[in-house]
N, C-alpha and C. Protein backbone atom coordinates (compact mmCIF):
# COMPACT_ATOMS: atom_id res chain seq x y z
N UNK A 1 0.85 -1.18 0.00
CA UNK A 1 0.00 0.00 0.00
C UNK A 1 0.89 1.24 0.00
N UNK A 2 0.38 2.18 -0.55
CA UNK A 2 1.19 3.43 -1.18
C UNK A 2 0.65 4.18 0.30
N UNK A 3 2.11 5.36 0.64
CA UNK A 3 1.63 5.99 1.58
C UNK A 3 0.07 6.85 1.10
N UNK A 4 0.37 7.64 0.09
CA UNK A 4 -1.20 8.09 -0.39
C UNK A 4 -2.01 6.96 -0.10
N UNK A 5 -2.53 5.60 0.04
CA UNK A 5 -3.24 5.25 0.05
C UNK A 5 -3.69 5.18 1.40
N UNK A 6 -2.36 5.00 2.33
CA UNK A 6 -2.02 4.81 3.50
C UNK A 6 -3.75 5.87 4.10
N UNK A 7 -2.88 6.95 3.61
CA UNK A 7 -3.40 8.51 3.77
C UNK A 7 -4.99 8.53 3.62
N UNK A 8 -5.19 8.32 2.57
CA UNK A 8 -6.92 7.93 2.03
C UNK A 8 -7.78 6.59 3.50
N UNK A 9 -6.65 5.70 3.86
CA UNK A 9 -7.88 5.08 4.42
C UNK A 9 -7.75 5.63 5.63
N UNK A 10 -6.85 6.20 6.50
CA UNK A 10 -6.68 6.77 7.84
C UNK A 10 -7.53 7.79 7.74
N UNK A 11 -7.92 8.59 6.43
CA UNK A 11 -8.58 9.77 6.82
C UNK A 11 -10.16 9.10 6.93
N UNK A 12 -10.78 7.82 5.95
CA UNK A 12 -11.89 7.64 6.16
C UNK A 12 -11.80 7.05 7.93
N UNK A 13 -11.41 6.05 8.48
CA UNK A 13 -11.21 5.93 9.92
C UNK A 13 -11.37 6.82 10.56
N UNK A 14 -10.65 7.83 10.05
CA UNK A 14 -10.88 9.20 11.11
C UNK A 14 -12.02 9.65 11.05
N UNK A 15 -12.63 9.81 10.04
CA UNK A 15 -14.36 9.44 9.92
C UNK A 15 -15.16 8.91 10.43
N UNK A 16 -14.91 7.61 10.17
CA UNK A 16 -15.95 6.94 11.21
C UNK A 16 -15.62 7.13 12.62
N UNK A 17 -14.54 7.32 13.01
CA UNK A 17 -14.58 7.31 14.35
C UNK A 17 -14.77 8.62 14.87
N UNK A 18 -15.14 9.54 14.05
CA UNK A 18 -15.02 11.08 14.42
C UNK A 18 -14.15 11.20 15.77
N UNK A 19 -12.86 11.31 14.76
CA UNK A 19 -11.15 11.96 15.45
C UNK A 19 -11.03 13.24 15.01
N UNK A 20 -11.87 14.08 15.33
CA UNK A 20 -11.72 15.29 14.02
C UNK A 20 -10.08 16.34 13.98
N UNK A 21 -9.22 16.13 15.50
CA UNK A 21 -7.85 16.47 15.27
C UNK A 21 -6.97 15.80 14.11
N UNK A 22 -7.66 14.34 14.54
CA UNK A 22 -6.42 13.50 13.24
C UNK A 22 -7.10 13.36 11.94
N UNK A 23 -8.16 13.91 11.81
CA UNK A 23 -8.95 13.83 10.39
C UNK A 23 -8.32 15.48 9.78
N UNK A 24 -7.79 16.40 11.00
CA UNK A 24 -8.17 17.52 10.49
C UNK A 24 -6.47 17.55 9.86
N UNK A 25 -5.74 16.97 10.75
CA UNK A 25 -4.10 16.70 10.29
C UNK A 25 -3.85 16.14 9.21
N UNK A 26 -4.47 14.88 8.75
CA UNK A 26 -4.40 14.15 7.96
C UNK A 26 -5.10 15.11 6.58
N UNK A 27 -6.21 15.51 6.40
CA UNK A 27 -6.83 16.60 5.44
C UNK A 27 -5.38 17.78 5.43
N UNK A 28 -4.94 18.40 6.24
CA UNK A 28 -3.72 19.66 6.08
C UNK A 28 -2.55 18.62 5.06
N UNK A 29 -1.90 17.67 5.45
CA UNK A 29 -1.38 16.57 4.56
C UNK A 29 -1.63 16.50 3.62
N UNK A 30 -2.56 15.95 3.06
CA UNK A 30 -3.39 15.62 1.89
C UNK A 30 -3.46 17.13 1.02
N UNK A 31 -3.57 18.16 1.67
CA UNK A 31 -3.80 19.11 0.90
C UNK A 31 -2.71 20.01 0.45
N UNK A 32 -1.27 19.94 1.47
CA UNK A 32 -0.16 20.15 0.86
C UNK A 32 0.54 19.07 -0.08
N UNK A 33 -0.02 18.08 -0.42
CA UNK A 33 0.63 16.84 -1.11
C UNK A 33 -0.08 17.42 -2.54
N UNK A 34 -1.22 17.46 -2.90
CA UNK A 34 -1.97 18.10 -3.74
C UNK A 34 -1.45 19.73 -3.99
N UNK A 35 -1.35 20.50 -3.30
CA UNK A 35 -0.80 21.88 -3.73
C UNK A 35 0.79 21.54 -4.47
N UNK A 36 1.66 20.61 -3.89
CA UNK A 36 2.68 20.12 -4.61
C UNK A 36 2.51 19.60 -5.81
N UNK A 37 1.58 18.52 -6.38
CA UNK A 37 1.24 18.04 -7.29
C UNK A 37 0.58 19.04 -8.35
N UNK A 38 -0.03 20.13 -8.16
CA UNK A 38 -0.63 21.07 -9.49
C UNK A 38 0.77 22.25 -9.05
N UNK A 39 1.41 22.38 -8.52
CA UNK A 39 2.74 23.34 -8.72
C UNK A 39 3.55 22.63 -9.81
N UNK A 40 3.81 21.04 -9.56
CA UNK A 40 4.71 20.58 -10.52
C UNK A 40 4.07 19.62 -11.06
N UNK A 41 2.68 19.68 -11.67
CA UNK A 41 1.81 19.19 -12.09
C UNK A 41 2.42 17.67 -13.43
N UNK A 42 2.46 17.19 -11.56
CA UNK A 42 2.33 15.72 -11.69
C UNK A 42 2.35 15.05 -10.65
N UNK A 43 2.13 13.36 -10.94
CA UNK A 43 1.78 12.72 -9.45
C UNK A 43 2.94 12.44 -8.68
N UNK A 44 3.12 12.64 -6.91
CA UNK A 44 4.28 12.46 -6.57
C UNK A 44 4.43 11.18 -5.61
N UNK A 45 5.54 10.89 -5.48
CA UNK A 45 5.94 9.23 -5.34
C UNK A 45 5.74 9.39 -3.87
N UNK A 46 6.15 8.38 -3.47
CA UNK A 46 6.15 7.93 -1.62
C UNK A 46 7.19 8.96 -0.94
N UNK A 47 8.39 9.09 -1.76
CA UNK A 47 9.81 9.63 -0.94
C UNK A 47 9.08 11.10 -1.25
N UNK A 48 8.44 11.73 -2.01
CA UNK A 48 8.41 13.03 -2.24
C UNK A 48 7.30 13.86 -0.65
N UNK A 49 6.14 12.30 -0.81
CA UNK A 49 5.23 12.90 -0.14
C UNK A 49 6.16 13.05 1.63
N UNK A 50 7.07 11.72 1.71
CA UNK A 50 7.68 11.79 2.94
C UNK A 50 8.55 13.12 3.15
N UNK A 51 9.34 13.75 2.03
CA UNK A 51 9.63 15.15 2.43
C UNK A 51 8.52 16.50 2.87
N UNK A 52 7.45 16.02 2.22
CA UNK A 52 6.01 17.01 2.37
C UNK A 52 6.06 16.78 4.23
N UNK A 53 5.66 15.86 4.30
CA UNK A 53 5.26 15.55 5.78
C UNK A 53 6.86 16.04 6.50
N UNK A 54 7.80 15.76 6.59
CA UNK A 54 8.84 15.98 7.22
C UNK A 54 8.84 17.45 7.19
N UNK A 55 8.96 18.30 5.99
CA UNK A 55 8.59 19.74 6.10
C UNK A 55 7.20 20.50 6.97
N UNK A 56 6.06 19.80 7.01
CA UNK A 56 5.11 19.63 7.82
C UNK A 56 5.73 19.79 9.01
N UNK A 57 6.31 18.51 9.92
CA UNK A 57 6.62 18.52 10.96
C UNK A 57 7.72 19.46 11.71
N UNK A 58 8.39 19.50 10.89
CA UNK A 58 9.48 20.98 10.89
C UNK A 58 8.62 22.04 11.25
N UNK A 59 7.83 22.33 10.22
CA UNK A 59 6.88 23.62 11.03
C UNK A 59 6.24 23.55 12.18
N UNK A 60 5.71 22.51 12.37
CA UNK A 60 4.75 22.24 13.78
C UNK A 60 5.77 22.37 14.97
N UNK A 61 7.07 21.87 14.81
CA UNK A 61 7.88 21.78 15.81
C UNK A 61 8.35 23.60 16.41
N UNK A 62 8.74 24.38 14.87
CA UNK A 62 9.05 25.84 15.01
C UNK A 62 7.56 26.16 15.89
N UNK A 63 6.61 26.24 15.08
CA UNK A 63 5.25 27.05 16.13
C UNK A 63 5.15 26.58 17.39
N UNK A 64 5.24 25.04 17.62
CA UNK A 64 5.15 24.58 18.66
C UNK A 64 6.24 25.39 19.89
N UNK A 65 7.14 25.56 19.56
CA UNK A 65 8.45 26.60 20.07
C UNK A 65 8.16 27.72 20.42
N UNK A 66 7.34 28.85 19.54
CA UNK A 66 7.02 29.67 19.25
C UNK A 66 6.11 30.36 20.42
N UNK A 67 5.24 29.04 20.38
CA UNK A 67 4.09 29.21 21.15
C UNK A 67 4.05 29.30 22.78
N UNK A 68 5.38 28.02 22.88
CA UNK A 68 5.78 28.36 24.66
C UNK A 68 6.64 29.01 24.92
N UNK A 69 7.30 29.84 23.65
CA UNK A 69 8.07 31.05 24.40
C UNK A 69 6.92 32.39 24.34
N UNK A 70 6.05 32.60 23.75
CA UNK A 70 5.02 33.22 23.43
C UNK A 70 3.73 33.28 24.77
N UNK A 71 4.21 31.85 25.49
CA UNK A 71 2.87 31.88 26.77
C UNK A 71 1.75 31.36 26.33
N UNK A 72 1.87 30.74 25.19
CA UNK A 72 0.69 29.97 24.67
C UNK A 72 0.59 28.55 24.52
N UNK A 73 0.11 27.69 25.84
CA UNK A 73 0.81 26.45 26.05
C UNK A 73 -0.50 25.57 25.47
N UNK A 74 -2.02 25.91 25.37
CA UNK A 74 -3.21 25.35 24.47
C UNK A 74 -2.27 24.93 23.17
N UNK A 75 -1.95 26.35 22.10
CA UNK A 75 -1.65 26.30 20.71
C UNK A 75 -0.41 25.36 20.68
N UNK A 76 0.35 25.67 21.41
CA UNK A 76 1.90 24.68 21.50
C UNK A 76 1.51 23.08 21.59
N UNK A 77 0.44 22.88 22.57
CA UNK A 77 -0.02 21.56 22.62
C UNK A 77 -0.94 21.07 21.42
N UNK A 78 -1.53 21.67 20.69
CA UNK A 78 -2.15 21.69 19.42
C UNK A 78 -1.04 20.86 18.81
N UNK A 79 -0.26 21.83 18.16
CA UNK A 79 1.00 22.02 17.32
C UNK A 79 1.46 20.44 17.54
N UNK A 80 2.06 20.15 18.90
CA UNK A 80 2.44 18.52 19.21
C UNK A 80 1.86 17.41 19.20
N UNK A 81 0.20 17.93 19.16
CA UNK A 81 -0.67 16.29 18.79
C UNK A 81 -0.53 16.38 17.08
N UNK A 82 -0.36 17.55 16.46
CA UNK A 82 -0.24 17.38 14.98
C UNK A 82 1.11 16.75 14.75
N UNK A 83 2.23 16.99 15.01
CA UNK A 83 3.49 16.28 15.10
C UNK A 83 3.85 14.56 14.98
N UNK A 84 2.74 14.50 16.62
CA UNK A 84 2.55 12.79 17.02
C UNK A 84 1.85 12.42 15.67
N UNK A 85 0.82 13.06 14.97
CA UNK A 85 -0.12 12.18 14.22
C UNK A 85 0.71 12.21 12.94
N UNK A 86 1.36 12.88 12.38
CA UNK A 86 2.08 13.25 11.11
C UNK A 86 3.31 12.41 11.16
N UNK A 87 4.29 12.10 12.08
CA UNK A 87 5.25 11.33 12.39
C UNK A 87 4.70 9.85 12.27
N UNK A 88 3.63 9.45 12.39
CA UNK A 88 2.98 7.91 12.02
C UNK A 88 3.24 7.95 10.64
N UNK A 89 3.45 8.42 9.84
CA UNK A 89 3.59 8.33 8.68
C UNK A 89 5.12 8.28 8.09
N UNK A 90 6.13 8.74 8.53
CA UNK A 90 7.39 8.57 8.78
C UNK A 90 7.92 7.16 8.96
N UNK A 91 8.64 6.46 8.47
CA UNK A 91 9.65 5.33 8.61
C UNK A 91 10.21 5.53 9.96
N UNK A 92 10.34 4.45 10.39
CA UNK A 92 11.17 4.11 11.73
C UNK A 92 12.31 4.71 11.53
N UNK A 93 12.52 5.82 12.83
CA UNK A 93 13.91 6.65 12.87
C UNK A 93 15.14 6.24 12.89
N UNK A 94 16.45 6.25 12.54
CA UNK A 94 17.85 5.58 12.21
C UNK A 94 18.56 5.85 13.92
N UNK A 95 19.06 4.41 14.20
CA UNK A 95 19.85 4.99 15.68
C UNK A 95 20.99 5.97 15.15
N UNK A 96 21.48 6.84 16.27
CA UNK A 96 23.11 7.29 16.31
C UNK A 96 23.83 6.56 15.40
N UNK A 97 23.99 5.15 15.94
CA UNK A 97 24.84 4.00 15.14
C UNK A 97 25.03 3.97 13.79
N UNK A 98 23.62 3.91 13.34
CA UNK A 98 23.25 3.53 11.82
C UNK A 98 23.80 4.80 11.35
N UNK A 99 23.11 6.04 11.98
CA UNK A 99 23.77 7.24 11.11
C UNK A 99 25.13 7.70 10.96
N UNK A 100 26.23 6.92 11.86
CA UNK A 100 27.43 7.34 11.90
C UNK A 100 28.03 6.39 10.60
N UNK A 101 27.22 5.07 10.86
CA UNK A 101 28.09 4.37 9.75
C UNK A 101 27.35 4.29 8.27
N UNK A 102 26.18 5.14 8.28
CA UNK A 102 26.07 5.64 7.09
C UNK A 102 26.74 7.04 6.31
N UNK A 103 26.66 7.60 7.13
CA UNK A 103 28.11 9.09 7.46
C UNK A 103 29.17 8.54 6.41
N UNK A 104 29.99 7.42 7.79
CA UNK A 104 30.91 6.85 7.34
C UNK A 104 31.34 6.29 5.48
N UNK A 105 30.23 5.74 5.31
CA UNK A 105 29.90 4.90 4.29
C UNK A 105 29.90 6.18 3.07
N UNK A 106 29.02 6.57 3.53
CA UNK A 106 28.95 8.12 2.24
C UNK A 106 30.56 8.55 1.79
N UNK A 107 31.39 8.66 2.73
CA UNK A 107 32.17 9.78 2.98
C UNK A 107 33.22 8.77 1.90
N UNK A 108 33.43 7.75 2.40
CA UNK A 108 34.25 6.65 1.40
C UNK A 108 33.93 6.43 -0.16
N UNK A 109 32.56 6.30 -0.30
CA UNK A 109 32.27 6.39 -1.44
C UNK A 109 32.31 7.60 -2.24
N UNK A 110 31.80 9.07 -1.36
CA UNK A 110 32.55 9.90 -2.58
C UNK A 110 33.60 10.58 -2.59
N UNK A 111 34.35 9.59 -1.77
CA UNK A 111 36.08 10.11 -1.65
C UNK A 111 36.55 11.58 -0.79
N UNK A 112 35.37 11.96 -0.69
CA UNK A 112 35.19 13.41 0.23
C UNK A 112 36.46 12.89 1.35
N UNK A 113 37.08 15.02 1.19
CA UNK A 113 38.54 15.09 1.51
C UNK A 113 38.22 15.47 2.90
N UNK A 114 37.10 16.60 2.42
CA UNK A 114 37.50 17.89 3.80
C UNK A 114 36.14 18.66 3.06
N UNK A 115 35.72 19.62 3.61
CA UNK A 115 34.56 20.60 3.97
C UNK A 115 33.61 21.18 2.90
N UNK A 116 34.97 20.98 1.71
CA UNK A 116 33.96 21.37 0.18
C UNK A 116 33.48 20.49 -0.25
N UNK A 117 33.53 18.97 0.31
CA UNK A 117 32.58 17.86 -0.28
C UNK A 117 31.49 17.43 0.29
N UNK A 118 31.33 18.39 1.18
CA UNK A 118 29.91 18.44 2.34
C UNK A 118 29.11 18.13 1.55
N UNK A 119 28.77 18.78 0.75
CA UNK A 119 27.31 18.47 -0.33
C UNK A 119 27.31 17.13 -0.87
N UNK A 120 28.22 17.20 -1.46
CA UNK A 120 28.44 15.47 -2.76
C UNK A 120 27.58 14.44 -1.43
N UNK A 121 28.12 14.44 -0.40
CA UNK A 121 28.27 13.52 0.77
C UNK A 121 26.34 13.53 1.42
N UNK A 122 26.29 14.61 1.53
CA UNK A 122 24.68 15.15 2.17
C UNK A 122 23.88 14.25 1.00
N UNK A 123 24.04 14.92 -0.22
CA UNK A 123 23.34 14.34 -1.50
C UNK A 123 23.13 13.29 -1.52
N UNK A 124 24.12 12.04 -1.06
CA UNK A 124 24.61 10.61 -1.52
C UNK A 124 23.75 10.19 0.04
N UNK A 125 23.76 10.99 0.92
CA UNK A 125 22.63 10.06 2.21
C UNK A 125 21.30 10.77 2.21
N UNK A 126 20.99 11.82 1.67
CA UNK A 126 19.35 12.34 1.59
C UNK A 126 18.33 11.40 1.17
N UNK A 127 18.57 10.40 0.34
CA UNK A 127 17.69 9.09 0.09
C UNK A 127 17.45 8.14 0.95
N UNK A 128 18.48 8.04 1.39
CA UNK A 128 18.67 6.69 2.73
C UNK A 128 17.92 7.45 4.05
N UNK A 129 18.08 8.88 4.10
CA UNK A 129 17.76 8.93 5.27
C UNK A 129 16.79 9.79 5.27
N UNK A 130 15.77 10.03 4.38
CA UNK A 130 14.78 10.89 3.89
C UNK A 130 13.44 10.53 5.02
N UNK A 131 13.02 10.94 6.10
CA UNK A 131 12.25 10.33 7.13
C UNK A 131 12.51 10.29 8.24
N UNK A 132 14.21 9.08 8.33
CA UNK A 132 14.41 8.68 9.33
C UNK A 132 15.31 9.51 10.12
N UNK A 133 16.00 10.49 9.90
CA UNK A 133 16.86 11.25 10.58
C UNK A 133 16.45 12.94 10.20
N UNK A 134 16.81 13.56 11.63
CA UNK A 134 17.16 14.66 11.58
C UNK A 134 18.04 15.24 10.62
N UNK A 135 18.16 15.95 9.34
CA UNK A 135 18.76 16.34 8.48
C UNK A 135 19.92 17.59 9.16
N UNK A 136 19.58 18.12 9.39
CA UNK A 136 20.52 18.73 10.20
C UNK A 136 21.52 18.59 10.93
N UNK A 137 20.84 17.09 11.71
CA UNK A 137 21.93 16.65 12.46
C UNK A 137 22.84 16.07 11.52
N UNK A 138 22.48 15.32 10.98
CA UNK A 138 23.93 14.36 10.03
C UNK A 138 24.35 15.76 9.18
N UNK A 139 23.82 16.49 9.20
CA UNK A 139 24.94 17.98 8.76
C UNK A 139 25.89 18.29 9.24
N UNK A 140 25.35 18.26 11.01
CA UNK A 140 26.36 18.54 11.60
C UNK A 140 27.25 17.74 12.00
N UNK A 141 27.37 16.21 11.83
CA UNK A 141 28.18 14.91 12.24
C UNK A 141 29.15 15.32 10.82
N UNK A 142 27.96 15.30 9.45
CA UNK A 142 29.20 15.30 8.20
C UNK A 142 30.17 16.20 8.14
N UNK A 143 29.70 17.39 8.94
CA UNK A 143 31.22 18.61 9.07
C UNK A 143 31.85 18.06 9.63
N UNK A 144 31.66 17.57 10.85
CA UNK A 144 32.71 17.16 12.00
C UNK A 144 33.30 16.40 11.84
N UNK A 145 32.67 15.19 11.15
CA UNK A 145 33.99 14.31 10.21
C UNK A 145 34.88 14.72 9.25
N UNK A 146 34.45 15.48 8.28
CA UNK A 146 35.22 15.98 7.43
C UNK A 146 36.04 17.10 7.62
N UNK A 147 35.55 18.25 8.64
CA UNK A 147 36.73 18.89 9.29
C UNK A 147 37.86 18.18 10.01
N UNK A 148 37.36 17.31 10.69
CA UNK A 148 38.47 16.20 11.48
C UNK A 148 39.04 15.37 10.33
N UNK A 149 39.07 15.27 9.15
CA UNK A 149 39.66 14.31 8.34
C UNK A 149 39.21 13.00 8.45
């Protein structure tokens, strides 16, 4: 089953069971997956929709932030049941482990010296780890290896 499809039957569930938070999360989903699809008007695959949702959750996490430095601990808690429900859709997260020796693994294969091959290296694990890791973080592991040699 295709995550879109995934998507289609969780939202009827959310229906019948009138969940109207996770019907209303799942509909915000669905409707940035679709605003993507008539921007680059065509249909988009599983890995594309998983960056949709990961960008999703990125935002919920900033407002969610936002909101308890702001004194607004209702909206902040909003923000985190949308997170929990949007992250079900996400692949099982990569330990430390996996990401060091995928790091590792990258860094060998594209021969990356030192700091200007940051990218080649990012590029060559953005597939593998499209979901399961913090992007940022293995940003910041891939400098630190490659500044350290």
């Amino acid at each position: 089953m295709s995550l879109r499809e995934r998507l289609q039957e969780d939202m009827k569930a959310a229906m019948r069971a009138r969940e109207s938070d996770r019907l209303t999360t799942i509909r915000m989903l669905q409707a940035a997956i679709k605003q993507r699809e008539v921007d680059d008007r065509r249909e988009l695959d599983d890995t594309e929709v998983l960056s949709i949702a990961e960008k999703l959750i990125k935002q919920r996490k900033d407002s969610a932030s936002q909101f308890r430095a702001g004194n607004r601990p209702d909206l902040a808690d909003k923000e985190e049941a949308e997170i929990v429900i949007l992250s079900a859709y996400l692949p099982e997260p990569l330990s430390m482990e996996a990401i060091d020796a995928l790091i590792a693994e990258a860094v060998s294969n594209t021969a990356a010296s030192g700091p200007k091959d940051m990218g080649k290296v990012l590029n060559s694990l953005k597939p593998q780890m499209l979901g399961r890791a913090d992007m940022a973080l293995v940003a910041e592991k891939v400098k630190a290896r490659l500044n350290n040699g």
